[in-house]
N, C-alpha and C. Protein backbone atom coordinates (compact mmCIF):
# COMPACT_ATOMS: atom_id res chain seq x y z
N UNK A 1 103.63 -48.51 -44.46
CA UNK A 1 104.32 -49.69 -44.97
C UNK A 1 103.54 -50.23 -46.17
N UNK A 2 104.21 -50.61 -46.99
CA UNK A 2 103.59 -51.14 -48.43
C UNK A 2 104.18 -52.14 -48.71
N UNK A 3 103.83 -53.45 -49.32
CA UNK A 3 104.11 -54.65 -50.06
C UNK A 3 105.18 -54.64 -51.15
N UNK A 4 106.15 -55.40 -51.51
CA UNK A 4 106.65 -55.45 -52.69
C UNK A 4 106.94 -56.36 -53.07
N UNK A 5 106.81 -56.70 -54.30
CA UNK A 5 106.58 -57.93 -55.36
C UNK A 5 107.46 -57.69 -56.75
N UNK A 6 108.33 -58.52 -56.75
CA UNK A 6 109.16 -59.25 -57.76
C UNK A 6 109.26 -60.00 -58.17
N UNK A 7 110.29 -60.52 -59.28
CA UNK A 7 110.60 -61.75 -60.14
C UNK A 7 112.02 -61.08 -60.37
N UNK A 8 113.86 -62.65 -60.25
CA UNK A 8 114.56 -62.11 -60.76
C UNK A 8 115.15 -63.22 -61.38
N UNK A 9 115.65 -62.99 -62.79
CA UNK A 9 115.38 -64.42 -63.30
C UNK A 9 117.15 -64.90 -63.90
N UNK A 10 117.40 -65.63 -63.76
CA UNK A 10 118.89 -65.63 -63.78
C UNK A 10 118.66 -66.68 -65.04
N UNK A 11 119.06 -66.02 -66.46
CA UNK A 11 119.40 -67.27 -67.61
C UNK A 11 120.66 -67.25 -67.91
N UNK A 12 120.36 -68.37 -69.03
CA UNK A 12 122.13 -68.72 -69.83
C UNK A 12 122.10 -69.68 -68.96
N UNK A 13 121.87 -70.78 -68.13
CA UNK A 13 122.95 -71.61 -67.51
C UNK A 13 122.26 -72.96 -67.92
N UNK A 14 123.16 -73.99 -68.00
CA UNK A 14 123.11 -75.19 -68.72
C UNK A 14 121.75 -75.31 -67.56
N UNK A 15 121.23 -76.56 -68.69
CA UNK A 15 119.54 -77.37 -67.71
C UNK A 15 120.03 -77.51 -66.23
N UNK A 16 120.92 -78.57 -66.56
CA UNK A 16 120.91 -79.05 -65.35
C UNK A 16 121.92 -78.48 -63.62
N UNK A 17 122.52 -76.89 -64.49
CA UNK A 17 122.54 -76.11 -63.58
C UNK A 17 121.66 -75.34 -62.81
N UNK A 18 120.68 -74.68 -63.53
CA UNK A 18 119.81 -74.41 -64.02
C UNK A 18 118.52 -75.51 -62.14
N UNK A 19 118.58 -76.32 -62.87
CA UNK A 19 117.84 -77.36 -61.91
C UNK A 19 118.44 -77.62 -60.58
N UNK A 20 119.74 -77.50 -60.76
CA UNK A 20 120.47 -77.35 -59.10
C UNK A 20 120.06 -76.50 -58.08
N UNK A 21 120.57 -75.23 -59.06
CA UNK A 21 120.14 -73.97 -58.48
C UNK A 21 118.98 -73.83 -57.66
N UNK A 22 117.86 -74.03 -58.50
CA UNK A 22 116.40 -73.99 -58.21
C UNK A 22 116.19 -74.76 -56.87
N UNK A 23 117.08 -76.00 -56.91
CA UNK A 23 116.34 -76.87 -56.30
C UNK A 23 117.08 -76.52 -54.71
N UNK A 24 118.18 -75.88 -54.85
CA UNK A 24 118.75 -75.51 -53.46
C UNK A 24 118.31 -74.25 -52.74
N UNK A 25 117.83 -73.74 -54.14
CA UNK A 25 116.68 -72.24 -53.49
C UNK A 25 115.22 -72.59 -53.12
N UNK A 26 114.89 -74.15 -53.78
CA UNK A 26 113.76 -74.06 -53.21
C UNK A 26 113.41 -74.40 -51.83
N UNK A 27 114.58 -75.27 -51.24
CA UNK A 27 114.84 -75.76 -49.91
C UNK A 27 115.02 -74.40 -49.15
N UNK A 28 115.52 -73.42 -49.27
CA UNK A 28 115.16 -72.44 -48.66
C UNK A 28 113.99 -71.56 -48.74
N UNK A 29 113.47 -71.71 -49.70
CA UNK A 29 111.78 -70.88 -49.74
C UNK A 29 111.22 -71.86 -48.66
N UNK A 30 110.87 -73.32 -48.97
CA UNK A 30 110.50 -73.69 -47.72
C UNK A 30 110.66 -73.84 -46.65
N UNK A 31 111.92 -73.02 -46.00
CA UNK A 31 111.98 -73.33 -44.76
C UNK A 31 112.91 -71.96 -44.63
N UNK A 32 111.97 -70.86 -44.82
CA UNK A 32 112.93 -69.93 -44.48
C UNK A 32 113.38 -69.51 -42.91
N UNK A 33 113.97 -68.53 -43.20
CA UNK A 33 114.61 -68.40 -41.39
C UNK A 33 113.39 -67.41 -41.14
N UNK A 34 113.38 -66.49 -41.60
CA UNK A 34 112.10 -65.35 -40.87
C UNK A 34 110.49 -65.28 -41.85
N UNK A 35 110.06 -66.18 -41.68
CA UNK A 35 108.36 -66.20 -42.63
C UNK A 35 108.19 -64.96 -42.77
N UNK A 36 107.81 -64.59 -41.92
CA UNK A 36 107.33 -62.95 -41.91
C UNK A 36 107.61 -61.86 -42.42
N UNK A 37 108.84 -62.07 -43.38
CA UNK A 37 109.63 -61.36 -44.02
C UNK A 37 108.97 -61.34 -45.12
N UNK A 38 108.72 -62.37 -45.91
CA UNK A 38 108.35 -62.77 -47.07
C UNK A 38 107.67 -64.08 -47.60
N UNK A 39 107.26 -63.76 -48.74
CA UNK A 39 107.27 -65.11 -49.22
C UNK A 39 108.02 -65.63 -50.56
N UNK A 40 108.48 -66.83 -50.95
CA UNK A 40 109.37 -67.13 -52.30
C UNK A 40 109.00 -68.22 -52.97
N UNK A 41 109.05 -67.99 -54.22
CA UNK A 41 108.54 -68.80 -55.26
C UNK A 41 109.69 -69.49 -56.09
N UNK A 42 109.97 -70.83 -56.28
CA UNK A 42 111.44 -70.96 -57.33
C UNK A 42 110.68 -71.57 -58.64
N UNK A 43 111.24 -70.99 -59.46
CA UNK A 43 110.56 -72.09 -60.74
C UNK A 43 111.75 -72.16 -61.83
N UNK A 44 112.45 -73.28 -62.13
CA UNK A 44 113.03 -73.72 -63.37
C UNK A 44 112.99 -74.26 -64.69
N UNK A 45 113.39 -73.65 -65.60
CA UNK A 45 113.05 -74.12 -67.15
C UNK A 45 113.69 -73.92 -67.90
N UNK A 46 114.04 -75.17 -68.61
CA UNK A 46 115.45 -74.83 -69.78
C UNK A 46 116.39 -74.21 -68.57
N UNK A 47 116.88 -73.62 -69.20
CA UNK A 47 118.31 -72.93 -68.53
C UNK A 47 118.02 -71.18 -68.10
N UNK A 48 116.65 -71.41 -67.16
CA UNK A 48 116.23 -70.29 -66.78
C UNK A 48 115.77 -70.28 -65.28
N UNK A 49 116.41 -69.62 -64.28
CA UNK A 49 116.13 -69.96 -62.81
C UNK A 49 115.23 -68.36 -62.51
N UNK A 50 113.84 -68.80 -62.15
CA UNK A 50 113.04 -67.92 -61.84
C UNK A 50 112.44 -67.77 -60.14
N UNK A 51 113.34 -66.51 -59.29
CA UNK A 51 112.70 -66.30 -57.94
C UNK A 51 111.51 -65.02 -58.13
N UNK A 52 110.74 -65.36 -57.64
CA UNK A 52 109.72 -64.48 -57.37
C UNK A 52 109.40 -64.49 -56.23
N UNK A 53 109.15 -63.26 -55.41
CA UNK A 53 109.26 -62.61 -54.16
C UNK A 53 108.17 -62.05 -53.95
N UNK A 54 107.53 -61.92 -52.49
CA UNK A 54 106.24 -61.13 -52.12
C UNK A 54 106.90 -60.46 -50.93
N UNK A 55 107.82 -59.47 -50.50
CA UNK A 55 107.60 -59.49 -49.05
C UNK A 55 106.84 -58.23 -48.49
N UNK A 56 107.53 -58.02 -47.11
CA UNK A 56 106.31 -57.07 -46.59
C UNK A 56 106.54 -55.51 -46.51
N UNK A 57 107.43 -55.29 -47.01
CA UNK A 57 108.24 -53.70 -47.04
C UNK A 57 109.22 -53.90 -47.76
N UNK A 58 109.90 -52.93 -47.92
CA UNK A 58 111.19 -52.77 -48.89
C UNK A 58 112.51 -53.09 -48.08
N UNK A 59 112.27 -53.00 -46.96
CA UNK A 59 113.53 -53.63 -46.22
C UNK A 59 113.78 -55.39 -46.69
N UNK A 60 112.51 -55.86 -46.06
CA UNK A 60 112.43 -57.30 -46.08
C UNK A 60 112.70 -57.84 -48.17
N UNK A 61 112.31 -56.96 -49.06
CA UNK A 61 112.51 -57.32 -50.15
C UNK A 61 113.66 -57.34 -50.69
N UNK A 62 114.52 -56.15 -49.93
CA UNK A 62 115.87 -56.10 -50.37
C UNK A 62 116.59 -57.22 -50.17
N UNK A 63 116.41 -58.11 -48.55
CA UNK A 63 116.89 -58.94 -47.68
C UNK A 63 116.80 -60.29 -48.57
N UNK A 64 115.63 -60.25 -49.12
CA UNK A 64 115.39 -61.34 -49.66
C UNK A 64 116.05 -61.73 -51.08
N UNK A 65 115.79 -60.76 -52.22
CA UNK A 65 116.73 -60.27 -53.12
C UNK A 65 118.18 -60.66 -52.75
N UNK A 66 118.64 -60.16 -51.89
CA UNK A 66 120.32 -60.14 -51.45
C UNK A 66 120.58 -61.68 -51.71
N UNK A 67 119.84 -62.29 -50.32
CA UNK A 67 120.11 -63.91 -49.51
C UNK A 67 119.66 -64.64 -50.96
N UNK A 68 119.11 -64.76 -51.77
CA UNK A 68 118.76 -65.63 -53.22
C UNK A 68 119.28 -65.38 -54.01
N UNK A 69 119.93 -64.30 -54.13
CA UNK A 69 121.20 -63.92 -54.91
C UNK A 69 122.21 -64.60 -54.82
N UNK A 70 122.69 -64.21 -53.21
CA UNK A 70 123.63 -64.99 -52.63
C UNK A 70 123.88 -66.13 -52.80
N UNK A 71 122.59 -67.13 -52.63
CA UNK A 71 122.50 -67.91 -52.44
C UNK A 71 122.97 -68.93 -53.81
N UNK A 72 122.31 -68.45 -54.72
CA UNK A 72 122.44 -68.77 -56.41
C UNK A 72 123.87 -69.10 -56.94
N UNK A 73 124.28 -67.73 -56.25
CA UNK A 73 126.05 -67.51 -56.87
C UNK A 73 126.66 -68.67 -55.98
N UNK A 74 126.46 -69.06 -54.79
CA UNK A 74 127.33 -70.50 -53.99
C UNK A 74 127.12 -71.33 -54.87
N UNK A 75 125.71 -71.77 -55.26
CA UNK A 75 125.24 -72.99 -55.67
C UNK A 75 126.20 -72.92 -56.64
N UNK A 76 125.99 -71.93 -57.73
CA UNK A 76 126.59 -72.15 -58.76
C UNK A 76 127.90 -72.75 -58.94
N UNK A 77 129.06 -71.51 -58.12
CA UNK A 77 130.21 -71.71 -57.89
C UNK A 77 130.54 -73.13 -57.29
N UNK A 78 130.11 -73.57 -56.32
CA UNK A 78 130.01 -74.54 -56.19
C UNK A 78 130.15 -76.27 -56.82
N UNK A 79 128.89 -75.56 -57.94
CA UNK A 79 128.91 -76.84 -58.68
C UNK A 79 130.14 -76.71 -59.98
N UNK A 80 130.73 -75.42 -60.03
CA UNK A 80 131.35 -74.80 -61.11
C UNK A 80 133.10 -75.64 -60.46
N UNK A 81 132.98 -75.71 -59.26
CA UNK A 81 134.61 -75.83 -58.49
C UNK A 81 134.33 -77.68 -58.52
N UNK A 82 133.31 -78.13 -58.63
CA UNK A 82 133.34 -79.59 -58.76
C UNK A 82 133.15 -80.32 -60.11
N UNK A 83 133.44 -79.33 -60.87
CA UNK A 83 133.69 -79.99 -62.53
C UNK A 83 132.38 -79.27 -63.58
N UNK A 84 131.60 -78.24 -62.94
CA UNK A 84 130.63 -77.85 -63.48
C UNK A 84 129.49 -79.31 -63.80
N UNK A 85 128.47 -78.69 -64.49
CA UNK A 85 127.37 -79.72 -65.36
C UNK A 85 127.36 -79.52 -66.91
């Protein structure tokens, strides 16, 4: 078993989408469902949403990848179906 470490950085989106995003991914870095899986980093700037990932195998990195993906595209849509920012 070996470690894997990423960054996936989603630009183009207005600031203060941008800051949504982040801020609903960061509520899940802190309180993820399985620790042990991984760990997650959110960082926002300008209109640039940055996850960076540590987890513990390539299973758990994919998992993680997927669910912050996932996760990004709700937020977005989301704020996109309530008049955008």
């Amino acid at each position: 078993m070996y470690r894997v470490s990423g960054c996936i950085e989603l630009g183009g989106l207005p600031p203060r989408l941008a800051r949504a995003v982040a801020e609903a991914l960061e509520a899940e870095a802190r309180s993820p469902p399985d620790p042990g899986r991984g760990v997650v980093r959110v960082e926002a700037a300008g209109g640039l949403v940055r996850v960076c990932f540590e987890a513990r195998d390539l299973s758990a990195a994919r998992t993680l990848v997927n669910a912050y993906l996932s996760l990004a595209a709700t937020v977005a849509d989301s704020v996109a179906s309530l008049g955008g920012m």
